[in-house]
C-alpha atoms as a PDB file:
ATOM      1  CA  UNK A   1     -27.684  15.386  14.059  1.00  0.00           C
ATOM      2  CA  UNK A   2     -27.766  12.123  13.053  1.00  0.00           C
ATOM      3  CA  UNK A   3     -26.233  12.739   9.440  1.00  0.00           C
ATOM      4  CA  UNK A   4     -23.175  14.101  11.500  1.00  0.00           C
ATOM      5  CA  UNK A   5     -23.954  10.496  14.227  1.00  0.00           C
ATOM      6  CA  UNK A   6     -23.852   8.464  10.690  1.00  0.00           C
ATOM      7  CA  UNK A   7     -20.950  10.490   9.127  1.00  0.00           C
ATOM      8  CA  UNK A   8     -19.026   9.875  12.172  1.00  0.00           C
ATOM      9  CA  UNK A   9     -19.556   6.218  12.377  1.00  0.00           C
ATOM     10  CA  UNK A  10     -18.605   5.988   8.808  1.00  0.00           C
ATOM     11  CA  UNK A  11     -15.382   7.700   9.359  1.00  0.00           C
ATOM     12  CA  UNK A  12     -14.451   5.766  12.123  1.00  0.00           C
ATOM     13  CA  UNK A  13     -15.396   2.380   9.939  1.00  0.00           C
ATOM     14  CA  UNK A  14     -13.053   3.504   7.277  1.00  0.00           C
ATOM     15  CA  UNK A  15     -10.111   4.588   9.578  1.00  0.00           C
ATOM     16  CA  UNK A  16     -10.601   0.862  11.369  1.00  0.00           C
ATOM     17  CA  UNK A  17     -10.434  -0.451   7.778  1.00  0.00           C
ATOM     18  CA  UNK A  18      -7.463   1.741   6.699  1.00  0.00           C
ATOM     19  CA  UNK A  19      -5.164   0.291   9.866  1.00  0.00           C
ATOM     20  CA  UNK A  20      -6.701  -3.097   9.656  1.00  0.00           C
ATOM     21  CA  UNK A  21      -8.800  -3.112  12.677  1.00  0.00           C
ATOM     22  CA  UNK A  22     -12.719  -4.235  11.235  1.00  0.00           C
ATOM     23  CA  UNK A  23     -13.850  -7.097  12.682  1.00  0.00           C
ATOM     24  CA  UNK A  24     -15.973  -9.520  10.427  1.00  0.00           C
ATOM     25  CA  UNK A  25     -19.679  -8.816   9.723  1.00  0.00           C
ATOM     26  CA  UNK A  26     -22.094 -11.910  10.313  1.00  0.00           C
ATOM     27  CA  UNK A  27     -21.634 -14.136   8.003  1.00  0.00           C
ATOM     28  CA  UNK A  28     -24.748 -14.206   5.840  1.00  0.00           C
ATOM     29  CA  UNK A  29     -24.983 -14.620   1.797  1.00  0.00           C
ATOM     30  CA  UNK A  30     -23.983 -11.870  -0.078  1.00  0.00           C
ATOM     31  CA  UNK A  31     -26.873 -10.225  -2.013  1.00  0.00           C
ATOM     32  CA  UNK A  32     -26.684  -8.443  -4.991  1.00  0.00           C
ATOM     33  CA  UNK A  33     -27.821  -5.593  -3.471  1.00  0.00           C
ATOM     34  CA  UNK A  34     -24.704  -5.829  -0.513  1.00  0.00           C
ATOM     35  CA  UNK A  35     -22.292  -6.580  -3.143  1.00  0.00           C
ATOM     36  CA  UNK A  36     -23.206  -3.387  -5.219  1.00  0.00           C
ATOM     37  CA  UNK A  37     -23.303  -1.268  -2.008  1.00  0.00           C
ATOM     38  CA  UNK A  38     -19.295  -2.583  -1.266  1.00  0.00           C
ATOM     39  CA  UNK A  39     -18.614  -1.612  -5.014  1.00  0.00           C
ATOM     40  CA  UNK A  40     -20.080   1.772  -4.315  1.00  0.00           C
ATOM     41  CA  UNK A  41     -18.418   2.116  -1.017  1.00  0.00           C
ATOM     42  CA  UNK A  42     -14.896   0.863  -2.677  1.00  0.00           C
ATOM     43  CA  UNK A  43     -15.552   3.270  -5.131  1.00  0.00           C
ATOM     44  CA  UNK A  44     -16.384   6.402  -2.884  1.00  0.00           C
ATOM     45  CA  UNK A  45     -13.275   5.691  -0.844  1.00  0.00           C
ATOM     46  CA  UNK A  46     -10.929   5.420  -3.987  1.00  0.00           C
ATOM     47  CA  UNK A  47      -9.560   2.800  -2.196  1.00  0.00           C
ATOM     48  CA  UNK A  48      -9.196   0.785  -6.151  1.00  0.00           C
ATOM     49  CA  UNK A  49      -7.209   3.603  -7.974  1.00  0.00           C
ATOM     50  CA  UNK A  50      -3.730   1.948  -6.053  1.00  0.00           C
ATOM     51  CA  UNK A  51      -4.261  -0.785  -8.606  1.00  0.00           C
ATOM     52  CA  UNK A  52      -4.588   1.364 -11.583  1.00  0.00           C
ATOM     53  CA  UNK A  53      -1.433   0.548 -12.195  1.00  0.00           C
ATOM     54  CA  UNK A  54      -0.948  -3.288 -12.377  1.00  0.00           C
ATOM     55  CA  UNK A  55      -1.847  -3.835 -15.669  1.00  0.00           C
ATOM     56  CA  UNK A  56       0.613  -1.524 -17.104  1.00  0.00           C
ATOM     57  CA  UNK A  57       3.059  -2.641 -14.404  1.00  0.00           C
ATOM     58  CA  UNK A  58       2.226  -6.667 -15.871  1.00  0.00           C
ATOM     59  CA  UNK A  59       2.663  -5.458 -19.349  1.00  0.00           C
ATOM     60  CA  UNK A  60       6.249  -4.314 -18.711  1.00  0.00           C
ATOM     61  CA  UNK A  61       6.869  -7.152 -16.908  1.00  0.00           C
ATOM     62  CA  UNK A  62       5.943  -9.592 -19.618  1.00  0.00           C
ATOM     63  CA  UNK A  63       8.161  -7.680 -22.476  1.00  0.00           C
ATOM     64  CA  UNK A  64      10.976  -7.618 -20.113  1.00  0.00           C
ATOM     65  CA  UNK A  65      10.508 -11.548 -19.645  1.00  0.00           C
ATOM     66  CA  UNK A  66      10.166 -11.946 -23.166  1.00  0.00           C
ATOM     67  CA  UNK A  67      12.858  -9.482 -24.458  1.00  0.00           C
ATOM     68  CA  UNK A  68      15.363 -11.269 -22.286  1.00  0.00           C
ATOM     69  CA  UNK A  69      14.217 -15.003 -23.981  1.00  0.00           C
ATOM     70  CA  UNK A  70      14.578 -13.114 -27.910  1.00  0.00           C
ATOM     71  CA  UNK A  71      16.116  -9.663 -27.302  1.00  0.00           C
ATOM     72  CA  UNK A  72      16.694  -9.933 -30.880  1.00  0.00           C
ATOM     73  CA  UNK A  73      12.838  -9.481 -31.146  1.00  0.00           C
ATOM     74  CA  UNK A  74      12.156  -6.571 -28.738  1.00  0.00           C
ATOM     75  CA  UNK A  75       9.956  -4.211 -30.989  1.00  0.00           C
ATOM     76  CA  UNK A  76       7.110  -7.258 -31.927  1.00  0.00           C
ATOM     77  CA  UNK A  77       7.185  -8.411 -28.219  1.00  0.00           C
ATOM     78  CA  UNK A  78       6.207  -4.875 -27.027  1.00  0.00           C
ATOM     79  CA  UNK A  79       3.708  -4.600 -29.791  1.00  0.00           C
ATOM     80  CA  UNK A  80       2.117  -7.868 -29.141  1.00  0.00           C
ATOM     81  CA  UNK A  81       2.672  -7.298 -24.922  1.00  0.00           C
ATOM     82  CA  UNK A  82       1.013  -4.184 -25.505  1.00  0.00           C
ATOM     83  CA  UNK A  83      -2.022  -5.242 -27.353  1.00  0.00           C
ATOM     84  CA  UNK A  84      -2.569  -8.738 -24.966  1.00  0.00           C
ATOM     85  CA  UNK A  85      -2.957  -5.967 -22.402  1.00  0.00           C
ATOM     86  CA  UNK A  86      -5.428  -3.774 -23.727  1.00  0.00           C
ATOM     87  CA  UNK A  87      -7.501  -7.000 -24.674  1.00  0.00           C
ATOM     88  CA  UNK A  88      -6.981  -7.361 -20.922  1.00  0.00           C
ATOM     89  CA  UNK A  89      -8.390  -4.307 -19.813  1.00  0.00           C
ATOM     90  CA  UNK A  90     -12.176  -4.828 -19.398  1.00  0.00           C
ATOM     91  CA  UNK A  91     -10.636  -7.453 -16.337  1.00  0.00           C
ATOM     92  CA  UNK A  92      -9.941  -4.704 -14.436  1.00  0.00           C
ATOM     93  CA  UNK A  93     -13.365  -4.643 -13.480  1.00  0.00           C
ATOM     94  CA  UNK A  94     -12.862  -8.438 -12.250  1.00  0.00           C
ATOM     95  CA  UNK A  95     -10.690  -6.882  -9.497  1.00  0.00           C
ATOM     96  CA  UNK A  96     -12.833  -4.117  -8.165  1.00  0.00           C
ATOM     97  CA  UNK A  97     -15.711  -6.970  -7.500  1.00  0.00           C
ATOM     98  CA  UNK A  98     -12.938  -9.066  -6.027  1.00  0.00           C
ATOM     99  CA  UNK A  99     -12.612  -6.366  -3.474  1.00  0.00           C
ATOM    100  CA  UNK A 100     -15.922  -5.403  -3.010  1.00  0.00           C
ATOM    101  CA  UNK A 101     -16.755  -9.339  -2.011  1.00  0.00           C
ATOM    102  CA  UNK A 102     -14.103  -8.588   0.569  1.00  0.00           C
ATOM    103  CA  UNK A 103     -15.788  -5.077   1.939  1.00  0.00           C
ATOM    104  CA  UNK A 104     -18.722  -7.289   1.660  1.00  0.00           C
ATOM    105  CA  UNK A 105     -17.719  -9.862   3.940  1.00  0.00           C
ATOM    106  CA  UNK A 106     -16.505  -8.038   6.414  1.00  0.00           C
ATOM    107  CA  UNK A 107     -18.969  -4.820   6.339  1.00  0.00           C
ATOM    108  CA  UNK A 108     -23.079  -5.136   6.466  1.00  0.00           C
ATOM    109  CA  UNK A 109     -24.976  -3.305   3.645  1.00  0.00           C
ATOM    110  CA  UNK A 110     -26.186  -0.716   5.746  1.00  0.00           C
ATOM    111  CA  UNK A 111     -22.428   0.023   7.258  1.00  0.00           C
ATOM    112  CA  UNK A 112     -21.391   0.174   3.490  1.00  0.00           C
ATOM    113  CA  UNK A 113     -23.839   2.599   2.636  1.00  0.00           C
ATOM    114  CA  UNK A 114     -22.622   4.356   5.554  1.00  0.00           C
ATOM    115  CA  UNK A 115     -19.194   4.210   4.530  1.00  0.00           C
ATOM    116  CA  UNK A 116     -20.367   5.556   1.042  1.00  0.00           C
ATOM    117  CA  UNK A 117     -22.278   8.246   2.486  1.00  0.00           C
ATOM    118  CA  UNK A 118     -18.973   9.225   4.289  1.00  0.00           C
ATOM    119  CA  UNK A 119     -16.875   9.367   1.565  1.00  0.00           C
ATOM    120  CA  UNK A 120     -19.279  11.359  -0.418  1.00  0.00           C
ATOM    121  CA  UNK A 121     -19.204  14.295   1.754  1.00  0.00           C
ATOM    122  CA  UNK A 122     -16.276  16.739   2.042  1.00  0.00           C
ATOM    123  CA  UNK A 123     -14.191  14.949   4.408  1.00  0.00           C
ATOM    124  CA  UNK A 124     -14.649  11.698   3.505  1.00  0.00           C
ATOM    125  CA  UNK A 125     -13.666  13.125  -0.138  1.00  0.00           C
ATOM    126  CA  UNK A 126     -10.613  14.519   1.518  1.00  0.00           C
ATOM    127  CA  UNK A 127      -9.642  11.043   3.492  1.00  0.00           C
ATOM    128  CA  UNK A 128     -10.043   9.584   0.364  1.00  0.00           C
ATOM    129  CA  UNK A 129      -8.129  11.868  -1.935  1.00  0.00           C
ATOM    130  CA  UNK A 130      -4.808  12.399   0.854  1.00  0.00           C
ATOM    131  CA  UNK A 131      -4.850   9.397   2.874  1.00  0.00           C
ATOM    132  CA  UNK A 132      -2.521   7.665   1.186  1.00  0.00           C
ATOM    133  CA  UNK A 133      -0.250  10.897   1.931  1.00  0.00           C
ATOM    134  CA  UNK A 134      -1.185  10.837   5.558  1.00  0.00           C
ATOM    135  CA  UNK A 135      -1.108   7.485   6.522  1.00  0.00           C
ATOM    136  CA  UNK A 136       2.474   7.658   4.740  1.00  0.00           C
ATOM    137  CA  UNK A 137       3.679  10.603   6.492  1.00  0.00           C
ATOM    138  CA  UNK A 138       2.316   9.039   9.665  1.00  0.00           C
ATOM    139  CA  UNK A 139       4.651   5.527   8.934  1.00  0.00           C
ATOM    140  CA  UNK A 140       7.724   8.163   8.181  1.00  0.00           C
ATOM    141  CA  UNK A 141       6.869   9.747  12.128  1.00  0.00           C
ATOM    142  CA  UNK A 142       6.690   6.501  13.593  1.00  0.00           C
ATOM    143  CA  UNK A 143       9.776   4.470  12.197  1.00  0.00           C
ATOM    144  CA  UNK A 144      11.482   7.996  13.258  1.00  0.00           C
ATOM    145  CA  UNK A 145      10.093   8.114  16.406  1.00  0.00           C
ATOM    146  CA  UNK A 146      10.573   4.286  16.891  1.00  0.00           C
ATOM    147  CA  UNK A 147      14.758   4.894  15.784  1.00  0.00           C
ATOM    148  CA  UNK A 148      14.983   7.315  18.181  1.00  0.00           C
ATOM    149  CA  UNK A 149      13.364   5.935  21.071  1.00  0.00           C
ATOM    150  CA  UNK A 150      14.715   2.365  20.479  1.00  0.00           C
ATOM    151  CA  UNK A 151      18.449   4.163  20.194  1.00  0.00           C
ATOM    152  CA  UNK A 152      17.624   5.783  23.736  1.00  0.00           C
ATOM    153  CA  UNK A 153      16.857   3.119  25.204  1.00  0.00           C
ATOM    154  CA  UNK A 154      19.817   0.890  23.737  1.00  0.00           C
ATOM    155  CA  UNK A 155      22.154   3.691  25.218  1.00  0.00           C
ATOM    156  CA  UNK A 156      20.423   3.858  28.582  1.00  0.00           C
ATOM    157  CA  UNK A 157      20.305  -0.214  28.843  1.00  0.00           C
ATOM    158  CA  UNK A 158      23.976  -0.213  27.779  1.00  0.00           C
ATOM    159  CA  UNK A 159      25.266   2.630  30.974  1.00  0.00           C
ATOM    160  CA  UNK A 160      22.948   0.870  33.136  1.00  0.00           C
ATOM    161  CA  UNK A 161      24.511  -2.564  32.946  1.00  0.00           C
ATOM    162  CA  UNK A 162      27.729  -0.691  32.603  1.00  0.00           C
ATOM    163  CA  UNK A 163      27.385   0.841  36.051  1.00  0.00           C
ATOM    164  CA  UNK A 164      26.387  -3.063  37.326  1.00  0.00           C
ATOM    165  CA  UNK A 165      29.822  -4.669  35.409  1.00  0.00           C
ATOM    166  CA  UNK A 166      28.591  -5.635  31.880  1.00  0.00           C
ATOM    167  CA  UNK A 167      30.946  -4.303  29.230  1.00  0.00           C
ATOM    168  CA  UNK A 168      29.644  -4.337  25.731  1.00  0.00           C
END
Protein backbone atom coordinates (compact mmCIF):
# COMPACT_ATOMS: atom_id res chain seq x y z
CA UNK A 1 0.00 0.00 0.00
CA UNK A 2 2.34 2.46 0.36
CA UNK A 3 4.38 1.61 -2.94
CA UNK A 4 0.95 2.39 -4.68
CA UNK A 5 0.71 5.87 -1.71
CA UNK A 6 4.45 6.65 -3.14
CA UNK A 7 3.68 5.79 -6.83
CA UNK A 8 0.79 8.02 -6.63
CA UNK A 9 2.51 10.95 -5.17
CA UNK A 10 5.12 10.57 -7.77
CA UNK A 11 2.67 10.70 -10.52
CA UNK A 12 1.00 13.54 -9.34
CA UNK A 13 4.67 15.39 -8.87
CA UNK A 14 5.40 14.73 -12.45
CA UNK A 15 1.94 15.76 -13.90
CA UNK A 16 2.41 19.21 -11.62
CA UNK A 17 5.84 19.40 -13.32
CA UNK A 18 4.57 18.56 -16.85
CA UNK A 19 1.83 21.70 -16.68
CA UNK A 20 4.14 23.84 -14.69
CA UNK A 21 2.51 23.76 -11.39
CA UNK A 22 5.67 22.57 -8.69
CA UNK A 23 6.25 24.90 -6.29
CA UNK A 24 9.98 25.39 -5.14
CA UNK A 25 11.62 22.94 -2.68
CA UNK A 26 13.49 24.66 0.37
CA UNK A 27 16.19 26.12 -0.66
CA UNK A 28 19.14 24.19 0.75
CA UNK A 29 22.66 23.30 -1.08
CA UNK A 30 22.52 20.89 -3.57
CA UNK A 31 24.41 17.66 -2.66
CA UNK A 32 25.91 15.40 -4.83
CA UNK A 33 23.80 12.89 -3.83
CA UNK A 34 20.36 15.31 -4.74
CA UNK A 35 21.91 16.28 -7.90
CA UNK A 36 22.45 12.58 -9.05
CA UNK A 37 18.93 11.63 -7.82
CA UNK A 38 17.43 14.74 -10.35
CA UNK A 39 19.73 13.17 -13.12
CA UNK A 40 18.16 9.84 -12.41
CA UNK A 41 14.73 11.21 -12.11
CA UNK A 42 15.31 13.38 -15.53
CA UNK A 43 16.42 10.35 -16.90
CA UNK A 44 13.48 7.94 -15.83
CA UNK A 45 11.00 10.50 -17.10
CA UNK A 46 12.76 10.90 -20.59
CA UNK A 47 12.02 14.24 -20.10
CA UNK A 48 15.98 15.01 -21.97
CA UNK A 49 15.40 12.99 -25.25
CA UNK A 50 13.30 16.48 -26.65
CA UNK A 51 16.82 17.86 -26.87
CA UNK A 52 18.34 15.05 -28.72
CA UNK A 53 18.02 16.98 -31.39
CA UNK A 54 19.75 20.41 -30.92
CA UNK A 55 22.98 19.56 -31.78
CA UNK A 56 22.14 18.29 -35.12
CA UNK A 57 19.56 21.08 -35.40
CA UNK A 58 22.91 23.72 -34.48
CA UNK A 59 24.98 21.92 -36.97
CA UNK A 60 22.59 22.72 -39.84
CA UNK A 61 22.22 25.91 -38.67
CA UNK A 62 25.87 26.82 -38.73
CA UNK A 63 26.44 25.38 -42.52
CA UNK A 64 23.45 27.24 -43.58
CA UNK A 65 25.07 30.51 -41.96
CA UNK A 66 28.21 29.71 -43.44
CA UNK A 67 27.09 28.45 -46.92
CA UNK A 68 25.23 31.70 -47.36
CA UNK A 69 28.74 33.89 -46.38
CA UNK A 70 30.89 31.35 -49.22
CA UNK A 71 28.23 29.27 -51.02
CA UNK A 72 31.01 28.75 -53.31
CA UNK A 73 32.47 26.58 -50.43
CA UNK A 74 29.45 24.47 -49.34
CA UNK A 75 31.00 20.86 -49.34
CA UNK A 76 34.23 21.92 -46.75
CA UNK A 77 31.76 23.97 -44.57
CA UNK A 78 29.54 20.86 -44.04
CA UNK A 79 32.58 18.74 -43.53
CA UNK A 80 34.16 20.99 -41.08
CA UNK A 81 30.30 21.93 -39.45
CA UNK A 82 29.96 18.38 -39.20
CA UNK A 83 33.08 17.41 -37.44
CA UNK A 84 32.98 20.81 -34.85
CA UNK A 85 29.79 19.00 -33.89
CA UNK A 86 30.78 15.66 -33.13
CA UNK A 87 33.81 17.22 -31.13
CA UNK A 88 30.77 18.80 -29.49
CA UNK A 89 29.00 15.89 -28.53
CA UNK A 90 30.33 14.76 -25.11
CA UNK A 91 28.50 18.53 -24.09
CA UNK A 92 25.45 17.04 -24.34
CA UNK A 93 25.95 15.73 -21.07
CA UNK A 94 26.52 19.52 -19.88
CA UNK A 95 22.77 19.93 -20.58
CA UNK A 96 21.23 17.00 -18.84
CA UNK A 97 23.10 18.33 -15.43
CA UNK A 98 21.84 21.76 -16.38
CA UNK A 99 18.42 20.32 -15.98
CA UNK A 100 18.85 18.16 -13.29
CA UNK A 101 20.18 21.41 -11.10
CA UNK A 102 16.76 22.68 -12.08
CA UNK A 103 14.68 19.32 -10.88
CA UNK A 104 17.03 19.82 -8.09
CA UNK A 105 16.01 23.09 -7.05
CA UNK A 106 12.72 22.77 -7.19
CA UNK A 107 12.23 18.91 -6.04
CA UNK A 108 13.82 17.39 -2.56
CA UNK A 109 15.96 14.20 -2.97
CA UNK A 110 13.54 12.04 -1.53
CA UNK A 111 10.56 13.51 -3.97
CA UNK A 112 13.13 12.79 -6.84
CA UNK A 113 13.62 9.40 -5.91
CA UNK A 114 10.01 9.26 -5.81
CA UNK A 115 9.60 10.63 -9.09
CA UNK A 116 12.22 7.99 -10.32
CA UNK A 117 10.55 5.25 -8.68
CA UNK A 118 7.40 6.39 -10.66
CA UNK A 119 8.73 6.45 -13.84
CA UNK A 120 10.31 3.13 -13.43
CA UNK A 121 7.18 1.27 -13.09
CA UNK A 122 4.72 0.57 -15.93
CA UNK A 123 2.86 3.69 -15.93
CA UNK A 124 5.25 5.99 -15.21
CA UNK A 125 7.15 4.20 -18.29
CA UNK A 126 4.03 4.84 -20.24
CA UNK A 127 3.68 8.78 -19.12
CA UNK A 128 7.01 8.97 -20.07
CA UNK A 129 7.08 7.23 -23.41
CA UNK A 130 3.35 9.04 -24.77
CA UNK A 131 3.12 12.14 -22.92
CA UNK A 132 4.40 14.18 -25.26
CA UNK A 133 1.45 12.65 -27.53
CA UNK A 134 -1.08 13.30 -24.84
CA UNK A 135 -0.34 16.45 -23.55
CA UNK A 136 -0.34 17.40 -27.44
CA UNK A 137 -3.56 15.92 -28.24
CA UNK A 138 -4.87 17.53 -25.07
CA UNK A 139 -3.54 21.36 -26.46
CA UNK A 140 -5.32 20.27 -30.02
CA UNK A 141 -8.89 19.65 -27.65
CA UNK A 142 -8.50 22.74 -25.91
CA UNK A 143 -7.61 25.45 -28.64
CA UNK A 144 -10.73 23.50 -30.36
CA UNK A 145 -12.79 23.66 -27.60
CA UNK A 146 -11.60 27.27 -26.77
CA UNK A 147 -12.57 28.31 -30.90
CA UNK A 148 -15.70 27.02 -30.44
CA UNK A 149 -16.77 28.28 -27.25
CA UNK A 150 -15.16 31.75 -27.76
CA UNK A 151 -17.17 31.80 -31.39
CA UNK A 152 -20.45 31.05 -29.27
CA UNK A 153 -20.11 33.38 -27.20
CA UNK A 154 -19.02 36.19 -29.81
CA UNK A 155 -22.38 35.26 -31.64
CA UNK A 156 -24.51 35.28 -28.50
CA UNK A 157 -22.79 38.77 -27.24
CA UNK A 158 -23.32 40.11 -30.78
CA UNK A 159 -27.69 39.15 -30.87
CA UNK A 160 -27.74 40.22 -27.40
CA UNK A 161 -26.59 43.79 -27.91
CA UNK A 162 -28.40 43.53 -31.17
CA UNK A 163 -31.74 43.04 -29.46
CA UNK A 164 -30.59 46.27 -27.00
CA UNK A 165 -29.60 48.63 -30.39
CA UNK A 166 -25.86 47.92 -31.00
CA UNK A 167 -25.24 47.09 -34.65
CA UNK A 168 -21.92 45.57 -35.42
Amino acid sequence: MNLIHSSLRAAVLAIGLMVGCVGAASAEEVTEAHLQAAVAAVQAAKTSRGFDNLLPLLAQQTQNRLIRMRPDQHVLIGQVVDAEALDLVARRADLDNDVARIWAKYFTEDELNAITTFYKSPAGSKLADIGPKVVGETLQSVKGWSDRVGEEMFEKSREELKKKGVDL
